[in-house]
Protein backbone atom coordinates (compact mmCIF):
# COMPACT_ATOMS: atom_id res chain seq x y z
CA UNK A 1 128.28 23.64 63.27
CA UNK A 2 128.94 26.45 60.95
CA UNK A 3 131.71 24.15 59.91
CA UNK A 4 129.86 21.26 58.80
CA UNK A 5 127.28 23.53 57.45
CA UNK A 6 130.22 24.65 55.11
CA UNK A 7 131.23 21.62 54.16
CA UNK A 8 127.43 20.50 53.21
CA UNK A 9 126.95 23.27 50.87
CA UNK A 10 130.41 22.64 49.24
CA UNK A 11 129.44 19.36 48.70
CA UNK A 12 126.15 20.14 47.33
CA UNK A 13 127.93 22.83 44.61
CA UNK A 14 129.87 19.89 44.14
CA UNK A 15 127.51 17.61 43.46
CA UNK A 16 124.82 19.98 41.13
CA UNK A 17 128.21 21.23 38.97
CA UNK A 18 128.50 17.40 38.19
CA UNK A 19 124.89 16.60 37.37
CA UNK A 20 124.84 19.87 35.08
CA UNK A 21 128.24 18.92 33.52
CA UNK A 22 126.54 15.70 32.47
CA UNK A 23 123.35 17.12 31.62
CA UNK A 24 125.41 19.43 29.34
CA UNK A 25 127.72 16.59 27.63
CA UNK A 26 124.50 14.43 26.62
CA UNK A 27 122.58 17.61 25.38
CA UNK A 28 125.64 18.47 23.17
CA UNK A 29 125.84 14.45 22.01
CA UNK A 30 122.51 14.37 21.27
CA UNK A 31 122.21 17.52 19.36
CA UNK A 32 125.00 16.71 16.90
CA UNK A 33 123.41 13.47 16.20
CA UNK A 34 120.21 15.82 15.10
CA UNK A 35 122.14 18.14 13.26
CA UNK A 36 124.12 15.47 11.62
CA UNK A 37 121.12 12.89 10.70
CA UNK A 38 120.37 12.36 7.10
CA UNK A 39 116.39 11.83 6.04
CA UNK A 40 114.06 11.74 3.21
CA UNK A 41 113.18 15.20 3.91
CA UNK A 42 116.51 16.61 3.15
CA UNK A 43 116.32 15.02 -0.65
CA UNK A 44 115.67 17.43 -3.58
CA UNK A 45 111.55 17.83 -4.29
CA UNK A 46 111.08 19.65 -7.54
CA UNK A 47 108.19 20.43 -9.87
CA UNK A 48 107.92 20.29 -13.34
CA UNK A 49 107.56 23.42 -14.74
CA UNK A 50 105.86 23.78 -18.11
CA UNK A 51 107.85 24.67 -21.45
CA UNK A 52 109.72 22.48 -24.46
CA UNK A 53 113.33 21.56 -24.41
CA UNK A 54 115.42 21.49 -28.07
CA UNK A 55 117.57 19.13 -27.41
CA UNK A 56 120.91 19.87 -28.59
CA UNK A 57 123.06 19.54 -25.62
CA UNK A 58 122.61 23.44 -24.79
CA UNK A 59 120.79 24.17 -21.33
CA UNK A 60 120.12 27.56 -22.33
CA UNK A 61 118.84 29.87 -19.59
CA UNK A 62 115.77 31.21 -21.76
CA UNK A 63 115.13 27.67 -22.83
CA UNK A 64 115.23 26.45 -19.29
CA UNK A 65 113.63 29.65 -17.93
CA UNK A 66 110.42 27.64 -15.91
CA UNK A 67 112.86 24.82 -15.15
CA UNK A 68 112.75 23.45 -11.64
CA UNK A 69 116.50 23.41 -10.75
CA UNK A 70 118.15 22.03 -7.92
CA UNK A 71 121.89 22.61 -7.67
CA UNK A 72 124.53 20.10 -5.51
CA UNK A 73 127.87 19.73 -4.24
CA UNK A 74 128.68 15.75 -5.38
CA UNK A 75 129.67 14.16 -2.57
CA UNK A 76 133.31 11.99 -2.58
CA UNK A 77 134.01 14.05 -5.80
CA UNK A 78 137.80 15.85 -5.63
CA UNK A 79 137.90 18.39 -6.73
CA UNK A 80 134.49 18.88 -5.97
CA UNK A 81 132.30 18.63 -8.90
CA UNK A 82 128.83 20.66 -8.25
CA UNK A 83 125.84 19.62 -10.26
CA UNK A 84 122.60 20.99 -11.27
CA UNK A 85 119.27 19.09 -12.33
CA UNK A 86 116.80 20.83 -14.68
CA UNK A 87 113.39 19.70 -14.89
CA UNK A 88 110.42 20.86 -17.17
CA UNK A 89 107.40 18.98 -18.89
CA UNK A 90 105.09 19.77 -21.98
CA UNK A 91 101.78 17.87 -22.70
CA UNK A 92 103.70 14.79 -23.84
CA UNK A 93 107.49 14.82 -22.61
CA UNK A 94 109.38 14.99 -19.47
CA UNK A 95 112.96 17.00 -20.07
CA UNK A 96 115.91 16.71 -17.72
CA UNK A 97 118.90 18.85 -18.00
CA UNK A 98 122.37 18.27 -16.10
CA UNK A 99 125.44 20.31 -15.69
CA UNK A 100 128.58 19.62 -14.39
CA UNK A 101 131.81 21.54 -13.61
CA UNK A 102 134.00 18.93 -14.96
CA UNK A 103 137.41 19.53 -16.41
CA UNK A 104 136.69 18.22 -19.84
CA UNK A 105 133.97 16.09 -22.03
CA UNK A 106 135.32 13.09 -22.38
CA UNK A 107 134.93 11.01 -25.60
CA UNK A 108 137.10 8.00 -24.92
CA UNK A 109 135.48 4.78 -24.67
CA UNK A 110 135.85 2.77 -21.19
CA UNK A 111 133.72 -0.67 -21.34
CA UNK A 112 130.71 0.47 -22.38
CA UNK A 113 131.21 3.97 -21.77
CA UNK A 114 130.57 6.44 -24.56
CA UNK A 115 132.87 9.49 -22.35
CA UNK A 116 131.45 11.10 -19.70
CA UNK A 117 127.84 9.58 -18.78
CA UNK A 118 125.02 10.39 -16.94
CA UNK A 119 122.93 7.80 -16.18
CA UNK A 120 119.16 8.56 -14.60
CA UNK A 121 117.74 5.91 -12.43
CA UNK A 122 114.17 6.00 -11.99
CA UNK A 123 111.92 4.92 -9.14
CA UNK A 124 109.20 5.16 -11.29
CA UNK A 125 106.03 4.89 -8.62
CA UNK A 126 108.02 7.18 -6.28
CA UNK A 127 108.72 3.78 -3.78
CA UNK A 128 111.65 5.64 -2.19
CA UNK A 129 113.91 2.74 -3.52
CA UNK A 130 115.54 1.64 -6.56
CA UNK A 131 116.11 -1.24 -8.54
CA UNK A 132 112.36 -2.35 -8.73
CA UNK A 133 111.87 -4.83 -11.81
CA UNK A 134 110.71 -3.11 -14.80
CA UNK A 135 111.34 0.43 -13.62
CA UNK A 136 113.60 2.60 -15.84
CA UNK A 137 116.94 3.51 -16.31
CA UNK A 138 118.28 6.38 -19.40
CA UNK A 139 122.11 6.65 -20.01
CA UNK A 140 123.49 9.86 -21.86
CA UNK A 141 126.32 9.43 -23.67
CA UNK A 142 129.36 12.15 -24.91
CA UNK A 143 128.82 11.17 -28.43
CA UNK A 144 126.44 8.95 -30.95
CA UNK A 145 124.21 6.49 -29.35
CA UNK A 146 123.58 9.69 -27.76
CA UNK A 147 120.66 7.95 -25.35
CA UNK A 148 120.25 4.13 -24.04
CA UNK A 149 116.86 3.27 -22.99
CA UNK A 150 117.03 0.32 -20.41
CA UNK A 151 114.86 -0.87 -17.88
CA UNK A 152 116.04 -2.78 -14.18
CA UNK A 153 115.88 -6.23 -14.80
CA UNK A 154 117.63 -7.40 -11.18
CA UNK A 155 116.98 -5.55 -7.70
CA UNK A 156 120.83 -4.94 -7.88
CA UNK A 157 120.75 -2.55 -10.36
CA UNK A 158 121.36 -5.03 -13.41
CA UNK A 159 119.27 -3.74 -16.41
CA UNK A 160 118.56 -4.52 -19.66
CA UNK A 161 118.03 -2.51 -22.97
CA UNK A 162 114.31 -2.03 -24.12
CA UNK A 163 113.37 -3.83 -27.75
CA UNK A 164 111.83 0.06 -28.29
CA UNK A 165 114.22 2.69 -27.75
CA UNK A 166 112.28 5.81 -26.54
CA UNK A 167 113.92 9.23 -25.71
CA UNK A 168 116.38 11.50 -27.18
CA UNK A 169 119.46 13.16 -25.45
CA UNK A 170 122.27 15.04 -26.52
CA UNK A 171 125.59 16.38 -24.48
CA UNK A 172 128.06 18.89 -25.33
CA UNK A 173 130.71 21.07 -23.47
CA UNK A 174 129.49 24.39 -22.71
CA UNK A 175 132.17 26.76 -21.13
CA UNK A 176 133.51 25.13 -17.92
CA UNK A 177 130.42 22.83 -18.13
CA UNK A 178 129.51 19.52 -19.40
CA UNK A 179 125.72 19.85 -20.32
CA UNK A 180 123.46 16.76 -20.62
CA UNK A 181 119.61 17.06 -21.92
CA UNK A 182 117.11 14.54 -22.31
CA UNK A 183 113.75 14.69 -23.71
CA UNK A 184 112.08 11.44 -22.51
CA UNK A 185 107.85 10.47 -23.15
CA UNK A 186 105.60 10.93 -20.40
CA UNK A 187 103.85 7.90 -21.27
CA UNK A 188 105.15 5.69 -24.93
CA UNK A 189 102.88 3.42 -24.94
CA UNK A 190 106.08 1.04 -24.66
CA UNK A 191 105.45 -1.84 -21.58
CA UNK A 192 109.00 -1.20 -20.54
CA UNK A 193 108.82 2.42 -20.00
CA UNK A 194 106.85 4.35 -17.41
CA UNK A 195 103.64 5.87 -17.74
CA UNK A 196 103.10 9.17 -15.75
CA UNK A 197 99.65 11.32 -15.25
CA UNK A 198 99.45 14.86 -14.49
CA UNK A 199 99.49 15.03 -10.60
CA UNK A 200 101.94 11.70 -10.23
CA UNK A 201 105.36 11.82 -8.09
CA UNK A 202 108.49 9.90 -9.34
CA UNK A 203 112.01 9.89 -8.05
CA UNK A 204 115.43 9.26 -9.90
CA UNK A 205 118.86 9.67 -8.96
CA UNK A 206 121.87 10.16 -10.99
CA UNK A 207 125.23 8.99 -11.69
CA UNK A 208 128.00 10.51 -13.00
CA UNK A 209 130.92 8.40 -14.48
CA UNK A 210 134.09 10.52 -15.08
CA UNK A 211 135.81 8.82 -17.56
CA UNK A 212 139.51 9.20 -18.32
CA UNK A 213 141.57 9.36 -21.40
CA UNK A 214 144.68 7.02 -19.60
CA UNK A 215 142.28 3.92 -19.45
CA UNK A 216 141.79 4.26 -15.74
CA UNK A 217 138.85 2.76 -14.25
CA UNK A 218 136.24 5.96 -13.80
CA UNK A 219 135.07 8.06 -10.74
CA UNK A 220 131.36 7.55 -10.35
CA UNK A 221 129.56 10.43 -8.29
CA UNK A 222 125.74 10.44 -6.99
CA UNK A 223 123.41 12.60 -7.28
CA UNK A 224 121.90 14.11 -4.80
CA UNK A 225 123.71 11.60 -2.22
CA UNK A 226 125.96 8.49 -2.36
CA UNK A 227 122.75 6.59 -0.47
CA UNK A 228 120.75 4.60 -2.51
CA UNK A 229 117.42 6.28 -0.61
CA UNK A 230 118.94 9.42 -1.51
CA UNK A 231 116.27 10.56 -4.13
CA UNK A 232 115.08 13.43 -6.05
CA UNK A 233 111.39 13.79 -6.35
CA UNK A 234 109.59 15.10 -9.06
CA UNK A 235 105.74 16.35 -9.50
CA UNK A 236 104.22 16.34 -12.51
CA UNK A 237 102.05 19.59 -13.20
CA UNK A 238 98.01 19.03 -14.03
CA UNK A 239 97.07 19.57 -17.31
CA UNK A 240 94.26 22.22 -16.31
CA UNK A 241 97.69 24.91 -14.87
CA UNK A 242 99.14 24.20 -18.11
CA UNK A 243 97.24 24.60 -20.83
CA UNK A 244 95.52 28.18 -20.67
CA UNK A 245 92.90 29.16 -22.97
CA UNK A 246 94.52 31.77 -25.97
CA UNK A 247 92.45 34.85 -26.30
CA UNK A 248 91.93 35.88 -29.47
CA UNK A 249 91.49 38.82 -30.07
C-alpha cells in the first residue's frame, strides 16, 4: 500500500510540475507581447509653450527656452540618427524646431530635393491618420526655397503646392547638428491651410530625407515611428494663460 501510495504522489508532483511549467511558458509569452505592443499612448504629446521664434536656422536654447521638446532615437536609421522636435506658439504662429545628429547638411539636389529635408505632415483635426484631403504638408529645405507649403491632395500621401505660400523656415548646420525652424500661421486665412484655436489638438509626423552627394537614392527616417499612426500630438495653449496683464508701475 505504502507502495502505491508512493507512486500516487510521484505522479501527482509529476503532474502539478507540468501544469505550472505551462502556466509559466504562457505567462512569459503573453507578457512579452505586452511589453513589446506598440499604441497611441506611447506617441509623443506635447504642448505649445508660449514665446517667438527668429527664424534663422538657429534653435537657440534661450530662444527655445518654453519649447515643448521631445527627443527620439529614428528608427531604421544607421548610424542611429536621434532627433528632437521643438514646439512653441505666440498669438498668431505655431514654430517647430528640429535637430538632427547627421554627419553633414547636405546641399546637393536629388529630384526635388533641396539637401537634407524635413518634411512635416499634418493631421490637421488630430484624426490619428494621415493623408486626409486638404490637410497640410511643409517641406524645409537646406538652401533657398527655404519652405514649400503643400497640402494632401490623394489619401496616399500625393500633395500639391498651395496658390498662397504661407510660412517661413530656415536650416543651417549647427555643430554636429542639422537645425530646421519653421514659423508657420496659426490660422492664414488661406482655404488650403489649417486653422487652429487656442485649446485645439493636431498631430504631424516627420520625415527626414538624408540626401547624398554620390547621387544615391536617399535614406528617409520617421519621426517618432516608421508607422503611419505613429503621431506626435500637439495642444495649443488658451489665449487667457498666455497673455498676462503688464503692471505698470
Amino acid at each position: 500500500m505504502f507502495s502505491a501510495l508512493r507512486k500516487m504522489v510521484v505522479s501527482f508532483g509529476f503532474v502539478f510540475c507540468l501544469l505550472t511549467a505551462m502556466f509559466a511558458a504562457v505567462f512569459v509569452f503573453n507578457s512579452s507581447a505586452t511589453i513589446h505592443k506598440v499604441s497611441a499612448s506611447d506617441d509623443p504629446a506635447l504642448a505649445a509653450g508660449f514665446g517667438t521664434a527668429a527664424i534663422d536656422g538657429v534653435i537657440d536654447p534661450t530662444e527655445w527656452a518654453a519649447a515643448d521638446v521631445a527627443s527620439i532615437q529614428m528608427i531604421f536609421s544607421s548610424p542611429y540618427l536621434n532627433g528632437s522636435l521643438y514646439v512653441m506658439q505666440d498669438s498668431t504662429n505655431l514654430y517647430l524646431g528640429f535637430t538632427v545628429d547627421d554627419d553633414e547638411l547636405s546641399t546637393f539636389y536629388w529630384y526635388g530635393f533641396y539637401g537634407d529635408t524635413l518634411e512635416i505632415n499634418f493631421d490637421d483635426n488630430n484624426s490619428g491618420t494621415l493623408y486626409d484631403v486638404g490637410e497640410n504638408k511643409v517641406i524645409l529645405g537646406a538652401y533657398d526655397p527655404w519652405i514649400e507649403d503643400l497640402h494632401f491632395i490623394g489619401t496616399t500621401g500625393t500633395a500639391a503646392f498651395d496658390p498662397q505660400q504661407d510660412g517661413e523656415g530656415r536650416a543651417t548646420r549647427v555643430g554636429d547638428k542639422n537645425h530646421y525652424e519653421l514659423s508657420f500661421p496659426l490660422c492664414s486665412g488661406d482655404i488650403h491651410d489649417f486653422c487652429l484655436e487656442p485649446g485645439d489638438v493636431a498631430g504631424l509626423q516627420l520625415q527626414y530625407n538624408d540626401i547624398y552627394a554620390d547621387g544615391a537614392a536617399p535614406l528617409a527616417y520617421l519621426f517618432p515611428d516608421d508607422q503611419l499612426d505613429a503621431l506626435v500630438t500637439i495642444t495649443l495653449m488658451e489665449y487667457p494663460s498666455i497673455f498676462l496683464p503688464l503692471i505698470v508701475r
